[in-house]
C-alpha atoms as a PDB file:
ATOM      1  CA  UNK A   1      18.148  -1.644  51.647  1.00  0.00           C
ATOM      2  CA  UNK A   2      17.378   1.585  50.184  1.00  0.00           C
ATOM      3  CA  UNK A   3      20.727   1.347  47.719  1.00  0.00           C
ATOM      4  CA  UNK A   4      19.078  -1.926  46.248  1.00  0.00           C
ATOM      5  CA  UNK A   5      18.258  -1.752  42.364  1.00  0.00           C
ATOM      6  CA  UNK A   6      15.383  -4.543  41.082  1.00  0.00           C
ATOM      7  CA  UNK A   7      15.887  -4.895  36.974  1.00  0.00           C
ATOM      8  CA  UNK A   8      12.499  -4.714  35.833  1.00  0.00           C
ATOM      9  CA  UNK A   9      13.656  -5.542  31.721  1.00  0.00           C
ATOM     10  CA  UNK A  10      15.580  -8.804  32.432  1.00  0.00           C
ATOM     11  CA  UNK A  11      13.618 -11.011  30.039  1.00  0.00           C
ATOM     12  CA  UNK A  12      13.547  -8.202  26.686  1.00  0.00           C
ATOM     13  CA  UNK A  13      14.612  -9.378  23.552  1.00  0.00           C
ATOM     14  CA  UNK A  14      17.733  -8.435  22.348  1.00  0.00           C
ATOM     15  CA  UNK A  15      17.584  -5.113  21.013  1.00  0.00           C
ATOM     16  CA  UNK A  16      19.691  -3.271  18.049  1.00  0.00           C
ATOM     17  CA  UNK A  17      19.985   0.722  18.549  1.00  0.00           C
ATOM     18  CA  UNK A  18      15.669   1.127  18.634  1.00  0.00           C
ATOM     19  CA  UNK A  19      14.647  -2.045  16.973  1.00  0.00           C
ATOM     20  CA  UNK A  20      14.233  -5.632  18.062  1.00  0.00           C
ATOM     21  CA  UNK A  21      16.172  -8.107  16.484  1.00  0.00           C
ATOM     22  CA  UNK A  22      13.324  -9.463  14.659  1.00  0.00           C
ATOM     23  CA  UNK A  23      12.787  -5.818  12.954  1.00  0.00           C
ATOM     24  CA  UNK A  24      16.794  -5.649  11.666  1.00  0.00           C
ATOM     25  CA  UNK A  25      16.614  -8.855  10.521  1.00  0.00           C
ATOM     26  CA  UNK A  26      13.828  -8.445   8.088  1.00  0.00           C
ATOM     27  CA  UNK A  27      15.602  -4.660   7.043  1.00  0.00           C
ATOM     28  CA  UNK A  28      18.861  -6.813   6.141  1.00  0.00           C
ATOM     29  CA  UNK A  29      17.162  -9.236   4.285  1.00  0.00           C
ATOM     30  CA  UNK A  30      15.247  -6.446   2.240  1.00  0.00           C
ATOM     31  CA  UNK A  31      18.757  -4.858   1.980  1.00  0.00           C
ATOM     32  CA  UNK A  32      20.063  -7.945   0.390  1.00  0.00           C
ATOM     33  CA  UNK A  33      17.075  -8.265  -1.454  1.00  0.00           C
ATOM     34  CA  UNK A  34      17.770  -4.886  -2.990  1.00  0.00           C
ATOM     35  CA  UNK A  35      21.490  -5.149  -3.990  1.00  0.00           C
ATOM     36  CA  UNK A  36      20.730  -8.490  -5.700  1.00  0.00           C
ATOM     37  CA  UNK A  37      17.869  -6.671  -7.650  1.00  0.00           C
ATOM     38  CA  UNK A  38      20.074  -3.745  -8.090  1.00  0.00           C
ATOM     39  CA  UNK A  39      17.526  -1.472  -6.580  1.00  0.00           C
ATOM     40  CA  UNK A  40      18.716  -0.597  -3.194  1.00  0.00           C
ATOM     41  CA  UNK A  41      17.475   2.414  -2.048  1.00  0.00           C
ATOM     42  CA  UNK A  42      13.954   1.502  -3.177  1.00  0.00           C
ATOM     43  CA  UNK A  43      14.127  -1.807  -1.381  1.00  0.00           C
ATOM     44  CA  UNK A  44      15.672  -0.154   1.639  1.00  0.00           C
ATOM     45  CA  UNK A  45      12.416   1.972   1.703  1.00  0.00           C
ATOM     46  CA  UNK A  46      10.422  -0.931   1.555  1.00  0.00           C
ATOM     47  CA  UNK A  47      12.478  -2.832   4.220  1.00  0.00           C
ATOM     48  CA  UNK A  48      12.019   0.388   6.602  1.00  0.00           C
ATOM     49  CA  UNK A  49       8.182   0.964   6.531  1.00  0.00           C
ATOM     50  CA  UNK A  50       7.743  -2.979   6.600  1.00  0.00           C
ATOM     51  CA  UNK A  51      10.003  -3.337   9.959  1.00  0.00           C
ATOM     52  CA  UNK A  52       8.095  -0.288  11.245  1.00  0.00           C
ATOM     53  CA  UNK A  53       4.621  -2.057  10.647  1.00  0.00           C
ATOM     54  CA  UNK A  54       6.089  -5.311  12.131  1.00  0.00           C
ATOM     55  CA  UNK A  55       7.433  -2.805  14.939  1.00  0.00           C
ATOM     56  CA  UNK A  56       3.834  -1.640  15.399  1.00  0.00           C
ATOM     57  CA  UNK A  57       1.860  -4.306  15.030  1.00  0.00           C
ATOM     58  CA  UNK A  58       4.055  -7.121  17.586  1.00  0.00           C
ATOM     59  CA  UNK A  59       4.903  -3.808  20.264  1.00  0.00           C
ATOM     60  CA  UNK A  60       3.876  -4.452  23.847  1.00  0.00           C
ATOM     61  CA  UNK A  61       3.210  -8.197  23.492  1.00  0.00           C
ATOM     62  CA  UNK A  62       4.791 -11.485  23.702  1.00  0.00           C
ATOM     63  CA  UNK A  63       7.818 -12.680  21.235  1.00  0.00           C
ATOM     64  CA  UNK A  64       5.849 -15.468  19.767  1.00  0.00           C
ATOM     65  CA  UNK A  65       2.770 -13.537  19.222  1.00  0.00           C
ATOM     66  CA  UNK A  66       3.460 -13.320  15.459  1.00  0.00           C
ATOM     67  CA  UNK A  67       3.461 -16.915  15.157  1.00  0.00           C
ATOM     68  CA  UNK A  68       0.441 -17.099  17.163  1.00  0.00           C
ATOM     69  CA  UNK A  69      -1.604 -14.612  14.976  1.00  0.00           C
ATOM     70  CA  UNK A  70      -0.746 -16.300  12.015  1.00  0.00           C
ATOM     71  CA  UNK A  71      -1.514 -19.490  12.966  1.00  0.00           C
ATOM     72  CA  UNK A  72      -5.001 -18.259  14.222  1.00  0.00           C
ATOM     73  CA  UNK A  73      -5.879 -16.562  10.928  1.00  0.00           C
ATOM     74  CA  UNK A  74      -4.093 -17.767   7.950  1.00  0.00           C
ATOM     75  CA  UNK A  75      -5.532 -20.693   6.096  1.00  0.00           C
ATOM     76  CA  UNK A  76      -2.754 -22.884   5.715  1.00  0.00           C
ATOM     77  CA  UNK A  77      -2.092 -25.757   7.988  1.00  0.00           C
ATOM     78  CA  UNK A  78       0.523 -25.783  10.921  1.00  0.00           C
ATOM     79  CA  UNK A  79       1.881 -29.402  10.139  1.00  0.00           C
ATOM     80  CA  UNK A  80       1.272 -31.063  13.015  1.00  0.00           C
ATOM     81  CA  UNK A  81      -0.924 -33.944  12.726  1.00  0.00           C
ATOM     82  CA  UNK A  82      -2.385 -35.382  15.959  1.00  0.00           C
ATOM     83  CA  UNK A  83      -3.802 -31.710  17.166  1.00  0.00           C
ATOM     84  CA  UNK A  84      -7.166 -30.502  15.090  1.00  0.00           C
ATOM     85  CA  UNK A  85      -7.783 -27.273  13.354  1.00  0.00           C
ATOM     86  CA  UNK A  86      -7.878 -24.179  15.078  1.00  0.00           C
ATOM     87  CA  UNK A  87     -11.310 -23.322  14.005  1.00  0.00           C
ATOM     88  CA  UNK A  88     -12.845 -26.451  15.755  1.00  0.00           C
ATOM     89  CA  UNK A  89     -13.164 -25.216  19.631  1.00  0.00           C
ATOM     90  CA  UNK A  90     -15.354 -28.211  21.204  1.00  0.00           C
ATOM     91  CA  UNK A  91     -13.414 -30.838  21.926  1.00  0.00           C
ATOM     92  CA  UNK A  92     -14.668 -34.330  23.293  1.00  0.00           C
ATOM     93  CA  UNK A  93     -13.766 -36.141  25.853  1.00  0.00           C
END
């Protein structure tokens, strides 16, 4: 029993050298972004310190939690259309 390894990061998103997937995604879109505006390096800048304040701000919590924080406090609706806004808490019934 003692020889017996538990893996305790089964369920981790996939990861890419030190970021998430989530984080190179956005850094290759800003990459793109900058060789079609024929700024690069600035863009790559950009696409850095943005991934690292994604990086910083989702760390330690849940994959969806971006979509959860945005749907708590931006002002634009979700689309769906039998479930009320999320500022009305009381519900009846």
């Amino acid at each position: 029993m003692g020889d017996t390894r538990i893996p305790t990061r089964l369920d981790e998103p996939a990861r890419i050298l030190m970021w998430d997937a989530s984080q190179v995604g956005l850094l290759v879109a800003f990459v793109f972004l900058g060789i079609l505006l024929k700024d690069p390096i600035t863009w790559i800048a950009a696409g850095l310190v943005v991934a690292h304040v994604l990086g910083k701000f989702t760390g330690g919590r849940h994959r969806r939690f971006l979509l959860h924080w945005v749907y708590w406090h931006l002002p634009f609706g979700s689309g769906f259309t039998r479930t009320p806004p999320s500022h009305l808490r009381e519900f009846i019934g």
